[in-house]
N, C-alpha and C. Protein backbone atom coordinates (compact mmCIF):
# COMPACT_ATOMS: atom_id res chain seq x y z
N UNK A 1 -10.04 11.98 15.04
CA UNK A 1 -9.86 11.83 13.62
C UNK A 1 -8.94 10.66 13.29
N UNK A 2 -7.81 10.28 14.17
CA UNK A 2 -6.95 9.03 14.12
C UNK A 2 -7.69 7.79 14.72
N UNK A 3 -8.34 7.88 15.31
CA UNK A 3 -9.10 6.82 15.48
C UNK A 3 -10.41 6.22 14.22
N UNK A 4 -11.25 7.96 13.80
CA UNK A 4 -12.23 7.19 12.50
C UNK A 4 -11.64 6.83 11.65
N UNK A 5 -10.22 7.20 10.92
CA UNK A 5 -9.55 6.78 10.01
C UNK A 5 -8.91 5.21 10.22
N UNK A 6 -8.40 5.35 11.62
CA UNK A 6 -8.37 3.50 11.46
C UNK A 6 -9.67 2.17 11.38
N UNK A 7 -10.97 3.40 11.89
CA UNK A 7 -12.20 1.95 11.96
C UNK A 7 -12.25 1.90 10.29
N UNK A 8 -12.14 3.58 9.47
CA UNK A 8 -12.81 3.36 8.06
C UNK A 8 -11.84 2.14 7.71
N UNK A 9 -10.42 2.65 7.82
CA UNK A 9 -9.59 1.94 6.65
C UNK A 9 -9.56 0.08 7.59
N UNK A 10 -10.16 -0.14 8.45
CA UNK A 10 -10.06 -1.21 9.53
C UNK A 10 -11.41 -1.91 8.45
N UNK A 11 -12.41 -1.43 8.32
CA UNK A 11 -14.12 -1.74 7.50
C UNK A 11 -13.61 -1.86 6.54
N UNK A 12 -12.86 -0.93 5.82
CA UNK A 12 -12.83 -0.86 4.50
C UNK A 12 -12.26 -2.28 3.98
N UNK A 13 -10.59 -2.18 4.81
CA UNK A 13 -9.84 -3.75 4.03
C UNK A 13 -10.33 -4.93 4.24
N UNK A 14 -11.74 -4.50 5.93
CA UNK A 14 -12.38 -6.22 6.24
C UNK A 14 -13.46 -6.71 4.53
N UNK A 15 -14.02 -5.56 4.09
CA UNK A 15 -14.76 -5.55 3.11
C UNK A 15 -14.46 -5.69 2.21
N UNK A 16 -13.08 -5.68 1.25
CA UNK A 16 -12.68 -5.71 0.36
C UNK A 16 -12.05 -7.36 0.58
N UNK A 17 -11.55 -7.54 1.64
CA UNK A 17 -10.80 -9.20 1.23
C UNK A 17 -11.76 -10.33 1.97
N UNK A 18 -12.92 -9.43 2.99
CA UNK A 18 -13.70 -10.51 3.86
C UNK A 18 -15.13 -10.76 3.09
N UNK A 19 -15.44 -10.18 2.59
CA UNK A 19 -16.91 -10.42 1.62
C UNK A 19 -16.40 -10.98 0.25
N UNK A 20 -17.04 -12.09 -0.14
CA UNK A 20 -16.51 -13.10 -0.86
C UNK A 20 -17.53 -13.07 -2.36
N UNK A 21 -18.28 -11.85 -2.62
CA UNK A 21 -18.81 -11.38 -3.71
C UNK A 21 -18.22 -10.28 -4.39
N UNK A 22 -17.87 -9.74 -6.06
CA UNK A 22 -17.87 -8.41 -6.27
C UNK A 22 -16.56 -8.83 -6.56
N UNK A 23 -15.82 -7.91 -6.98
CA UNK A 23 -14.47 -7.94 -7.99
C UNK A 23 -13.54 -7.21 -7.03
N UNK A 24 -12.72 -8.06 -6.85
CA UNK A 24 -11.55 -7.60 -5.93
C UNK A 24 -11.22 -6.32 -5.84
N UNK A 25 -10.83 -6.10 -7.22
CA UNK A 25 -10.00 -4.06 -7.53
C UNK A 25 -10.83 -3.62 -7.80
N UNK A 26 -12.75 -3.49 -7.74
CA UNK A 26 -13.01 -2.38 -8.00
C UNK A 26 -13.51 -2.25 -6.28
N UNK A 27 -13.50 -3.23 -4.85
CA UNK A 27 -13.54 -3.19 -3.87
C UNK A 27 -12.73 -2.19 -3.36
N UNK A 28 -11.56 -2.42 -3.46
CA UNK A 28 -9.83 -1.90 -3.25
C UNK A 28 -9.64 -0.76 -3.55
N UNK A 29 -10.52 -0.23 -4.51
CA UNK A 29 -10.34 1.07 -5.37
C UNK A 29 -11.38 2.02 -4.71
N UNK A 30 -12.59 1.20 -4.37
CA UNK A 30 -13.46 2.01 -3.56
C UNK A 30 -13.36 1.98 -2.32
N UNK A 31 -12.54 1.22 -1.58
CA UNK A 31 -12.07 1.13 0.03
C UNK A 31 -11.08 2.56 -0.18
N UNK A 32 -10.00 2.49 -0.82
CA UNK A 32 -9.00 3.77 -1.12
C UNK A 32 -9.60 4.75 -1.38
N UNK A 33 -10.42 4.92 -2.50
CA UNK A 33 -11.28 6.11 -2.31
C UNK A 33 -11.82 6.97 -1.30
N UNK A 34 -13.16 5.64 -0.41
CA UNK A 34 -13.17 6.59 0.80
C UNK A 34 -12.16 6.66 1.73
N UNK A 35 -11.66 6.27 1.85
CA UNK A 35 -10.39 6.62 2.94
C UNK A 35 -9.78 8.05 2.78
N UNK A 36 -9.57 7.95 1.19
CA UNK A 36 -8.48 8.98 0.74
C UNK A 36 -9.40 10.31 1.08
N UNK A 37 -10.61 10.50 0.61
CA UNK A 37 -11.98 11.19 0.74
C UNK A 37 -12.07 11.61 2.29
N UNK A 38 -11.98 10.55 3.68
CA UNK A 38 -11.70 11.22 4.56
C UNK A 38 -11.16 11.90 5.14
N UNK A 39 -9.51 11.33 4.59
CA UNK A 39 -8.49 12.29 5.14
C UNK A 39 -8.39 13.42 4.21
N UNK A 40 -9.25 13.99 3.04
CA UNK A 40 -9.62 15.43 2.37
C UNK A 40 -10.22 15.92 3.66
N UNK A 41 -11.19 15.66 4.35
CA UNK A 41 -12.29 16.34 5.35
C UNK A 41 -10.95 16.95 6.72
N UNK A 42 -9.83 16.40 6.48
CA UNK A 42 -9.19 17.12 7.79
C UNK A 42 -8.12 17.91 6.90
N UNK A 43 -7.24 17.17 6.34
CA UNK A 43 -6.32 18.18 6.12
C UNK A 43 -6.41 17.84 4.56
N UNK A 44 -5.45 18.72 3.88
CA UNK A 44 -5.08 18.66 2.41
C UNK A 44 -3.81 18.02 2.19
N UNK A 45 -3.65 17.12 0.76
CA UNK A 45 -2.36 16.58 1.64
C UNK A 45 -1.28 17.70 0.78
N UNK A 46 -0.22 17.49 1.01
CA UNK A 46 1.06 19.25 0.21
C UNK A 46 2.13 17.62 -0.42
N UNK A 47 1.95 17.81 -1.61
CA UNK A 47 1.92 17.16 -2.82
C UNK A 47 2.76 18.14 -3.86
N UNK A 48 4.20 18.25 -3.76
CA UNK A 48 5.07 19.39 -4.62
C UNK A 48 5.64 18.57 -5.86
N UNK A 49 4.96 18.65 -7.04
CA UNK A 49 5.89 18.23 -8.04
C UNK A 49 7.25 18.49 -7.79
N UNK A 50 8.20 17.74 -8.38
CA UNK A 50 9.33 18.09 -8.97
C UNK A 50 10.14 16.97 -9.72
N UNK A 51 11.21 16.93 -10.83
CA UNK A 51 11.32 16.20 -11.31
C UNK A 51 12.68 15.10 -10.53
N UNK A 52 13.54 15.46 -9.27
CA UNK A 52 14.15 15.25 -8.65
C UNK A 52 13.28 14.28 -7.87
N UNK A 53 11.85 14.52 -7.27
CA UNK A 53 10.59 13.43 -7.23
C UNK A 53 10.21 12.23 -7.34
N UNK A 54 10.38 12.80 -8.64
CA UNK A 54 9.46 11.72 -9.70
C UNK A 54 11.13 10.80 -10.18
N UNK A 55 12.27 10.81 -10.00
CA UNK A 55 13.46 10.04 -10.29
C UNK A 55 13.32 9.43 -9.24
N UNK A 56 13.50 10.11 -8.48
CA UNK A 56 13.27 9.04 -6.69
C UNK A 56 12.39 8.44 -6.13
N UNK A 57 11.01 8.33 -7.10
CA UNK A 57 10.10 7.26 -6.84
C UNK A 57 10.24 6.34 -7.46
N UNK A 58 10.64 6.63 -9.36
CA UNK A 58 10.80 5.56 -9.67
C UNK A 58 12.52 4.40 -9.52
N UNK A 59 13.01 5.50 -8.73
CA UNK A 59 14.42 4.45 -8.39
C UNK A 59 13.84 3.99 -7.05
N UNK A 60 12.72 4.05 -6.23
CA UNK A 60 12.30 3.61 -5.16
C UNK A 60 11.46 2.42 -5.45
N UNK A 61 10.93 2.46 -6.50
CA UNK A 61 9.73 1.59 -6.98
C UNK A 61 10.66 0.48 -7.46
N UNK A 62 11.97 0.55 -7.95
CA UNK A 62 12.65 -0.17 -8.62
C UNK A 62 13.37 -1.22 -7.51
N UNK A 63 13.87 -0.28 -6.50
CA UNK A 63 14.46 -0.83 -5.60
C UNK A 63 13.41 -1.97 -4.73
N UNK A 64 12.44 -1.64 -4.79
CA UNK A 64 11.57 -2.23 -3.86
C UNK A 64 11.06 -3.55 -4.29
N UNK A 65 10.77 -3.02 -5.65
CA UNK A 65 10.85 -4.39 -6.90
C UNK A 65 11.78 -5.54 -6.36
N UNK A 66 12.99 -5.38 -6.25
CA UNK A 66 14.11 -5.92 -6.03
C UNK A 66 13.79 -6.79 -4.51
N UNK A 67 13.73 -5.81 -3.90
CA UNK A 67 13.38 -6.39 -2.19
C UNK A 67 12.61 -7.60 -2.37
N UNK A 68 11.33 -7.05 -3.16
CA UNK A 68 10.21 -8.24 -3.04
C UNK A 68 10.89 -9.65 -3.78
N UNK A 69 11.29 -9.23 -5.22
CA UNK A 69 12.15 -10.72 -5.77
C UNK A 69 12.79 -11.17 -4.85
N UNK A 70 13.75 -10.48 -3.87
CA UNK A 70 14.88 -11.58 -2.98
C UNK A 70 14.02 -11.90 -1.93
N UNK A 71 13.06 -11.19 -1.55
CA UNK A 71 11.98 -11.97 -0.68
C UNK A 71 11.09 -13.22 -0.92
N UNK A 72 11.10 -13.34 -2.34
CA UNK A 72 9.98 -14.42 -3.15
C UNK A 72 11.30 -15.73 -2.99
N UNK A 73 11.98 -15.70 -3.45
CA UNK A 73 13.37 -16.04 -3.60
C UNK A 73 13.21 -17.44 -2.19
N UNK A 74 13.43 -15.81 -0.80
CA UNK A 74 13.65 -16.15 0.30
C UNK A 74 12.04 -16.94 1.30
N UNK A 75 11.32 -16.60 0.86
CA UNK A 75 9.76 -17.31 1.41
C UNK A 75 9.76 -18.40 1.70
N UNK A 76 9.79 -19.35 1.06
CA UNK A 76 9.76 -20.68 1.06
C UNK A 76 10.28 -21.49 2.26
N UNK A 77 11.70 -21.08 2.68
CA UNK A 77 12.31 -21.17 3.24
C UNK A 77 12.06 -20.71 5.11
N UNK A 78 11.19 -19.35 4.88
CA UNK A 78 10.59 -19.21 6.10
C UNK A 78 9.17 -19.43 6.40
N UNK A 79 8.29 -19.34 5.63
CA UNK A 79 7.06 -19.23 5.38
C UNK A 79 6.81 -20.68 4.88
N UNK A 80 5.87 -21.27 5.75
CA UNK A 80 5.64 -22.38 5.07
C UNK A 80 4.17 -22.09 4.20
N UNK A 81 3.88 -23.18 3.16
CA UNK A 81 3.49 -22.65 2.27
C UNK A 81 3.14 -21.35 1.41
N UNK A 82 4.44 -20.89 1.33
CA UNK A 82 4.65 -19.41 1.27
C UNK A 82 4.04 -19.64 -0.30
N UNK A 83 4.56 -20.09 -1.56
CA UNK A 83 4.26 -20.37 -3.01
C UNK A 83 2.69 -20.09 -3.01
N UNK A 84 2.41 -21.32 -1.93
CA UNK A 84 0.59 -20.86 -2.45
C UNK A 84 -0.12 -20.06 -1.92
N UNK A 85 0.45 -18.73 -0.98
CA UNK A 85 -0.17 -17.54 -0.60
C UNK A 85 0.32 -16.72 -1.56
N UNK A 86 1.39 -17.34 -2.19
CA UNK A 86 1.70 -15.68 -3.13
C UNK A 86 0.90 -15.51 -4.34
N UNK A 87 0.68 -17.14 -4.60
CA UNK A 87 -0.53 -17.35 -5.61
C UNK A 87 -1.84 -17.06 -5.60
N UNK A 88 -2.29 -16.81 -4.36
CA UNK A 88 -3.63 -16.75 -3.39
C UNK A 88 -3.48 -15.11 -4.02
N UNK A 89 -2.45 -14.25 -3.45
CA UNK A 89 -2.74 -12.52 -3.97
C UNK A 89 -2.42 -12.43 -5.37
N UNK A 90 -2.04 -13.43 -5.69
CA UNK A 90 -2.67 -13.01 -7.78
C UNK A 90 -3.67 -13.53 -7.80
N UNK A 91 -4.30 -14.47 -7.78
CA UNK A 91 -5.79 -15.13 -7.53
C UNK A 91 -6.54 -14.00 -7.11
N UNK A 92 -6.58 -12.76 -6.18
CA UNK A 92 -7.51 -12.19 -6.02
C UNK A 92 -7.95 -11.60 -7.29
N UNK A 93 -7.64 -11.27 -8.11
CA UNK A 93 -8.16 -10.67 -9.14
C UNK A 93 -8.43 -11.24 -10.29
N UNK A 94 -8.43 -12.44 -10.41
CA UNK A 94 -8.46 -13.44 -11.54
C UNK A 94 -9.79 -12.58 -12.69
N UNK A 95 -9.24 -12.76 -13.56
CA UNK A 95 -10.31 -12.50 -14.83
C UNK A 95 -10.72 -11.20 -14.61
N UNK A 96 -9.39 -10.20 -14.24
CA UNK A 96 -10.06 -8.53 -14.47
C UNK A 96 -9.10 -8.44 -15.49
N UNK A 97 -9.48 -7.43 -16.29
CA UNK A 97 -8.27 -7.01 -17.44
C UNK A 97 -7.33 -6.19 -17.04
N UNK A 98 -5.85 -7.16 -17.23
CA UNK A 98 -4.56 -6.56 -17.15
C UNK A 98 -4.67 -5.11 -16.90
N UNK A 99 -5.06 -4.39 -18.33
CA UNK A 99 -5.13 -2.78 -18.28
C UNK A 99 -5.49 -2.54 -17.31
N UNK A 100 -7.27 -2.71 -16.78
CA UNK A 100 -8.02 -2.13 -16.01
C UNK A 100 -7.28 -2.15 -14.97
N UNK A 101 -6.59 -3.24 -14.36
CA UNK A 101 -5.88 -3.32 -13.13
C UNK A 101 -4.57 -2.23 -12.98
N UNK A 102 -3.78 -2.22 -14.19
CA UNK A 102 -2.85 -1.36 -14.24
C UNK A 102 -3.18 -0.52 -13.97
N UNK A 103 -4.02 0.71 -14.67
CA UNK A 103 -4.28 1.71 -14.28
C UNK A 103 -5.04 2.36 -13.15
N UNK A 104 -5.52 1.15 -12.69
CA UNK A 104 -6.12 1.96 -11.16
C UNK A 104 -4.92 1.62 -10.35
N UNK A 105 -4.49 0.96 -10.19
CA UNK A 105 -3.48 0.91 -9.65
C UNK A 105 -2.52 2.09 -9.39
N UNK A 106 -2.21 2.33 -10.70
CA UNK A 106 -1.48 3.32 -10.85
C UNK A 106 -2.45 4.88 -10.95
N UNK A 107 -3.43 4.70 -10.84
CA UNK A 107 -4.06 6.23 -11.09
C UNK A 107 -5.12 6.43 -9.23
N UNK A 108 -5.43 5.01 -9.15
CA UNK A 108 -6.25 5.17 -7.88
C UNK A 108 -5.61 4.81 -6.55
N UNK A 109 -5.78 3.87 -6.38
CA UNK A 109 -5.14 3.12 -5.45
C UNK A 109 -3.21 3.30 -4.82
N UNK A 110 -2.62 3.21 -5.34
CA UNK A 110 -1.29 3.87 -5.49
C UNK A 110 -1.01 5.31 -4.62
N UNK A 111 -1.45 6.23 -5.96
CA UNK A 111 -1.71 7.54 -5.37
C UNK A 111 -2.80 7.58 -4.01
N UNK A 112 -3.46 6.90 -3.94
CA UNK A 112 -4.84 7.43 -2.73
C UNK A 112 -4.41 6.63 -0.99
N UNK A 113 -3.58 5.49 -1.49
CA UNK A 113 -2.98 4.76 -0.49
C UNK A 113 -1.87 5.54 0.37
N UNK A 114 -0.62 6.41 -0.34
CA UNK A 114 0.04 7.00 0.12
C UNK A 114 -0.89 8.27 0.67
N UNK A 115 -1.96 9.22 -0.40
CA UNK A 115 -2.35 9.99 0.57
C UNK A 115 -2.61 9.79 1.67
N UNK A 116 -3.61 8.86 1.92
CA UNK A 116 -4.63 8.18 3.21
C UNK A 116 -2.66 8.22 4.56
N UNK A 117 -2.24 6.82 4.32
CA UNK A 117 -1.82 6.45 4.71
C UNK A 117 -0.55 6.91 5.07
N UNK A 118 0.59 7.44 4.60
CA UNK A 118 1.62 8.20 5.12
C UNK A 118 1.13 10.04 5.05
N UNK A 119 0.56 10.60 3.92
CA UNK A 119 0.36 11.44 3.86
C UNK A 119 -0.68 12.10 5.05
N UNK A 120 -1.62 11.01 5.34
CA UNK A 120 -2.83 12.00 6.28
C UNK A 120 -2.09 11.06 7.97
N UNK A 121 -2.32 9.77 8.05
CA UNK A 121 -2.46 8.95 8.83
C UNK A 121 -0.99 9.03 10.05
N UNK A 122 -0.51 8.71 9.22
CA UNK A 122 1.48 8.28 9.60
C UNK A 122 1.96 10.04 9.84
N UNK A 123 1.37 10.96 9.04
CA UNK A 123 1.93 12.47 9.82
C UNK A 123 1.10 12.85 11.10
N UNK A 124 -0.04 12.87 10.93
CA UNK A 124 -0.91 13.10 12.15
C UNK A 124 -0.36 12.16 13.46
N UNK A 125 -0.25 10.96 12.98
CA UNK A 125 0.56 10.01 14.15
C UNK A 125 2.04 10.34 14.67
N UNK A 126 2.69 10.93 13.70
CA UNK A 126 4.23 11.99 13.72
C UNK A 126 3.94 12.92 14.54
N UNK A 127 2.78 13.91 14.10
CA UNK A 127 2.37 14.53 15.08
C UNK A 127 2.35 14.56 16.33
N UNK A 128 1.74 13.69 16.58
CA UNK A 128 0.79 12.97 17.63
C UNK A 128 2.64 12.50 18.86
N UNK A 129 2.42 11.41 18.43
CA UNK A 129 3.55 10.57 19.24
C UNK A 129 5.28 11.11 18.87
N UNK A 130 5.63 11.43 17.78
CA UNK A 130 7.23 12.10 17.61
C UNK A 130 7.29 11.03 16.36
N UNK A 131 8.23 11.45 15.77
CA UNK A 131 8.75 10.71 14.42
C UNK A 131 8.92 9.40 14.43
N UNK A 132 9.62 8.55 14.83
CA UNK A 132 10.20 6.86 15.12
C UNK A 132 8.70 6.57 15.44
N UNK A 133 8.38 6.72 16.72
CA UNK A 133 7.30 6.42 16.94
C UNK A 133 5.56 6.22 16.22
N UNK A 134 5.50 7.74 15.16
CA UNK A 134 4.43 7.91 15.08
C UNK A 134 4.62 6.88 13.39
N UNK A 135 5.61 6.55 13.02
CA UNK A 135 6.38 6.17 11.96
C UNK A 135 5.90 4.08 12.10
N UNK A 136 6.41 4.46 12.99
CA UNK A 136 6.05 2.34 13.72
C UNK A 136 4.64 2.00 13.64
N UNK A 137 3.82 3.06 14.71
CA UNK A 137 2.48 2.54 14.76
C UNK A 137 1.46 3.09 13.25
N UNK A 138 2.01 3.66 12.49
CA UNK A 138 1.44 3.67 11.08
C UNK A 138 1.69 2.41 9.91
N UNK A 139 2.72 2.45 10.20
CA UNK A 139 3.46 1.10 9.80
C UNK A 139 2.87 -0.32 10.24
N UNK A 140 2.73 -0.41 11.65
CA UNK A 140 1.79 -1.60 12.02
C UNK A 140 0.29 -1.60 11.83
N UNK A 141 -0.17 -0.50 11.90
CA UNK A 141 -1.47 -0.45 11.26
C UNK A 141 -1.38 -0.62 10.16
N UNK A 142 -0.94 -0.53 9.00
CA UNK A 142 -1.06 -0.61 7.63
C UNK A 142 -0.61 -2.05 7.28
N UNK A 143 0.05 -2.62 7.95
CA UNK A 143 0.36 -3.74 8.12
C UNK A 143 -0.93 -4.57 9.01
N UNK A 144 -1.32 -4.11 9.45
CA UNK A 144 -2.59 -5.10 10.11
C UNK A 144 -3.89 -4.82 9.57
N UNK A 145 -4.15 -3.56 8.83
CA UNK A 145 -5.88 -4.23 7.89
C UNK A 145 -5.16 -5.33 6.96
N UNK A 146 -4.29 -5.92 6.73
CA UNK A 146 -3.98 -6.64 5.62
C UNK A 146 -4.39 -8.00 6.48
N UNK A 147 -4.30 -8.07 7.82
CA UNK A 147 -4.84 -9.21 8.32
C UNK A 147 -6.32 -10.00 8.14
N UNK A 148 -7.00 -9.37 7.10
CA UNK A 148 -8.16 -9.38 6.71
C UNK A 148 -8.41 -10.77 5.50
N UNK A 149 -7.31 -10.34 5.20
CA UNK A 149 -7.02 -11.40 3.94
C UNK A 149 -6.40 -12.68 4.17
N UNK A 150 -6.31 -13.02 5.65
CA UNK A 150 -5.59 -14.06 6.16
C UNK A 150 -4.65 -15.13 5.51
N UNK A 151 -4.02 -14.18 5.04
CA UNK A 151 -2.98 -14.33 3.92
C UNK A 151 -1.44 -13.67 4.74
N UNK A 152 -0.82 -14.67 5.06
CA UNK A 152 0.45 -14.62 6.09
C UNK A 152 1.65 -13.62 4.82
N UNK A 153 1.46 -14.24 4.19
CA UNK A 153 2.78 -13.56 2.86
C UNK A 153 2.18 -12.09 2.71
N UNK A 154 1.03 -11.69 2.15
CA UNK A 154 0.00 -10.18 2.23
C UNK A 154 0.50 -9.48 3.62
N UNK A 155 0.40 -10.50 4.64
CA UNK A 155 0.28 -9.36 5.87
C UNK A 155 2.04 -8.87 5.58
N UNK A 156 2.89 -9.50 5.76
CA UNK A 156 4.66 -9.53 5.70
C UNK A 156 4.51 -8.32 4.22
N UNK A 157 4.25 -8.69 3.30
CA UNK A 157 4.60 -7.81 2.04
C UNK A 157 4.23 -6.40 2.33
N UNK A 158 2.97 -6.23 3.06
CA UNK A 158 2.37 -5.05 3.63
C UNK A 158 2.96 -4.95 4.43
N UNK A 159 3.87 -5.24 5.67
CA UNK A 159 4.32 -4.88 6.48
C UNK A 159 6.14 -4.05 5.80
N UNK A 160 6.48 -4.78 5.08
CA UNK A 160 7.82 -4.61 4.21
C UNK A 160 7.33 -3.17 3.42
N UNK A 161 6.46 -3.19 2.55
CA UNK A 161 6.35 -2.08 1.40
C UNK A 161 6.13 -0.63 2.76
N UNK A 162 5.31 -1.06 3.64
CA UNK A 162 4.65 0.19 4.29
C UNK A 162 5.51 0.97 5.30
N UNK A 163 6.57 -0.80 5.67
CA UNK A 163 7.71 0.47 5.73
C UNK A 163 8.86 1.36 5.64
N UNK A 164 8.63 0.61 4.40
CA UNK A 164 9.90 1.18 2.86
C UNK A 164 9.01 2.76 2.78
N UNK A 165 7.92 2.65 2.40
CA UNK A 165 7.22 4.24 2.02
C UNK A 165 7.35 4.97 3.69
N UNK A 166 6.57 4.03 4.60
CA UNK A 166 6.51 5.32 5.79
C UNK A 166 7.80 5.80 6.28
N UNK A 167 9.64 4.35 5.96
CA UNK A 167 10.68 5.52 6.58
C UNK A 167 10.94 6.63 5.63
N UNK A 168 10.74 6.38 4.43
CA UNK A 168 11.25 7.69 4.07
C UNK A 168 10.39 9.04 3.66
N UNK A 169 9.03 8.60 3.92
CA UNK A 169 8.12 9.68 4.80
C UNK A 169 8.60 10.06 5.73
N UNK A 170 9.06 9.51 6.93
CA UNK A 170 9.33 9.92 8.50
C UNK A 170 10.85 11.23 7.68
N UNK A 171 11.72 10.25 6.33
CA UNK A 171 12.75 10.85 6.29
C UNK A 171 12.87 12.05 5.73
N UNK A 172 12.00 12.18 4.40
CA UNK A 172 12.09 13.36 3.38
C UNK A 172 10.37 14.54 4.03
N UNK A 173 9.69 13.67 4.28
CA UNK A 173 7.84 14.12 4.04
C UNK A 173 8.33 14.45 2.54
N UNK A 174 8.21 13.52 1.43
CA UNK A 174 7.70 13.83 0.21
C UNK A 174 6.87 12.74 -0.68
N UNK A 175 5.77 13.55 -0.38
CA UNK A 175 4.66 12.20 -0.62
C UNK A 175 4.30 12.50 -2.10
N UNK A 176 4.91 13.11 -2.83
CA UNK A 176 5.13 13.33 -4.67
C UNK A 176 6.06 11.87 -4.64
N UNK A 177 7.43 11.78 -4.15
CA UNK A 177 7.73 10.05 -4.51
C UNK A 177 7.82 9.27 -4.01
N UNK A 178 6.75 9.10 -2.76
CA UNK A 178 6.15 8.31 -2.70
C UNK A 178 5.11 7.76 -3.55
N UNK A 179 3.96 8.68 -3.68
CA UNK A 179 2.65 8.33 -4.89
C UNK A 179 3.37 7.75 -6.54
N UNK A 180 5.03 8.16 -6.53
CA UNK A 180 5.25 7.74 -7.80
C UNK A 180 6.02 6.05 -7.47
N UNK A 181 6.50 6.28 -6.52
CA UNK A 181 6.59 4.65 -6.13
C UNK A 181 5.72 3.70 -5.80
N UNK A 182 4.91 4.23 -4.75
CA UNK A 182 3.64 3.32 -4.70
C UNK A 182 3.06 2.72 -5.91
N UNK A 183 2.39 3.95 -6.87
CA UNK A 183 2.21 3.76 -8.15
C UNK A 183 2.76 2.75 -8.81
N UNK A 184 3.82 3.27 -9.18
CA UNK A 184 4.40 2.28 -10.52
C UNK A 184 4.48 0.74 -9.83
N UNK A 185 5.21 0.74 -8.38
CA UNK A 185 5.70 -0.87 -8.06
C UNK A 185 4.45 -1.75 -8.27
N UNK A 186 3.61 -1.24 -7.62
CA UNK A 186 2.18 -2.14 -7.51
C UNK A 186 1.97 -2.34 -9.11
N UNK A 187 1.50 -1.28 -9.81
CA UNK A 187 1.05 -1.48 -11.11
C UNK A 187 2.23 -2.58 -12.17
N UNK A 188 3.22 -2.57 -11.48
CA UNK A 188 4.45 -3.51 -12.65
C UNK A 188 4.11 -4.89 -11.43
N UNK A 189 4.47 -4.55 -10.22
CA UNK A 189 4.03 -6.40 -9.69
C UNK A 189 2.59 -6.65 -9.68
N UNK A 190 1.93 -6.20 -10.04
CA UNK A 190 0.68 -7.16 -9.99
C UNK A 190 0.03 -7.29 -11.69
N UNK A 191 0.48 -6.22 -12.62
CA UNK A 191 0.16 -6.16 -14.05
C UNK A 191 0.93 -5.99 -14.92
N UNK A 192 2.05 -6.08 -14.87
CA UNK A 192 2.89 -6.15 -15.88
C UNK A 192 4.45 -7.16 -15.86
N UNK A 193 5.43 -7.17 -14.67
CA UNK A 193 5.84 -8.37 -14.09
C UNK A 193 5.81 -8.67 -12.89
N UNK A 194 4.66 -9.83 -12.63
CA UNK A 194 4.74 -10.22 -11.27
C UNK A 194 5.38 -10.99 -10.62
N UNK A 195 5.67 -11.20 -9.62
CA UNK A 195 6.60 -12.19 -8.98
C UNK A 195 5.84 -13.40 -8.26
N UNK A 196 6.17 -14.31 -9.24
CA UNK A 196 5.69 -15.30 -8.40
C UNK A 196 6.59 -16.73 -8.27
């Protein structure tokens, strides 16, 4: 089951950034979908409201915000032509509407990314190998379908966000704020203030 989940989500991100027809986020939205859809077929993910939660995603989403600015900041400096890859991942979506993007973001993708990915993927791998461990190689996988997009700044940002969410998966298992961090950060950097 840890292995079909890395070919889907391995197909899925080659298809969404390697086929050069079709609208970026509604690709992205249907790559997350099935993913999220597979890891329903094994387990359920345990998803506990609370409002203690939902404060700590969005002071997570905030914080992370932050990371990425002193990272945009800091790019240039390590990354050569770092400016025009960061421009390259707003370019993927050119000419979708703001809204439309916001809200899948925040309603699809967001939420379905943390299920898939810390919730089904990164615990089964916890499982599997012990915490640190099963914590790293979820982390580098999630960090490597982004290699699809051969976009050096994408792979690093994915490698940074995934494992801001998977340590404190490994730390709390509370994938309620996570889905509210995932959520909101993506939906404010890519549709409402982005960093560029």
């Amino acid at each position: 089951m840890i292995s079909g989940a890395v070919l889907l989500a391995s197909a899925g991100w080659a298809f969404t950034f390697g086929v050069p027809w079709g609208n970026f986020w509604i690709k992205i939205g249907a790559t997350v979908v099935a993913v999220c859809l597979y890891s329903f077929l094994w387990q359920r993910p345990r998803i506990v409201l609370r409002w203690a939660s939902l404060c700590a995603g969005l002071l997570s989403a905030a914080l992370l915000y932050g990371v990425f600015a002193a990272g945009n900041a800091l790019a240039p400096y390590v990354v050569g032509g770092a400016r025009g890859q960061i421009g390259g991942i707003y370019g993927l979506g050119d000419g979708s509407p703001l809204v439309a993007v916001f809200l899948l973001l925040m309603f699809v993708t967001g939420p379905g990314e943390e299920i898939f990915w810390r919730g089904f993927l990164q615990d089964r791998l916890e499982r599997r190998l012990g915490r640190l461990p099963g914590f790293a190689v979820a982390t580098l996988i999630y960090g490597g379908v982004h290699v699809f997009s051969g976009n050096v700044m994408l792979m690093l940002a994915a490698l940074v966000a995934g494992a801001w969410w998977g340590a404190f998966y490994a730390w709390r298992k509370d994938l309620f704020t996570l889905i509210v961090s995932h959520a909101v950060w993506s939906a404010v950097v890519f549709a409402v203030l982005p960093i560029r």
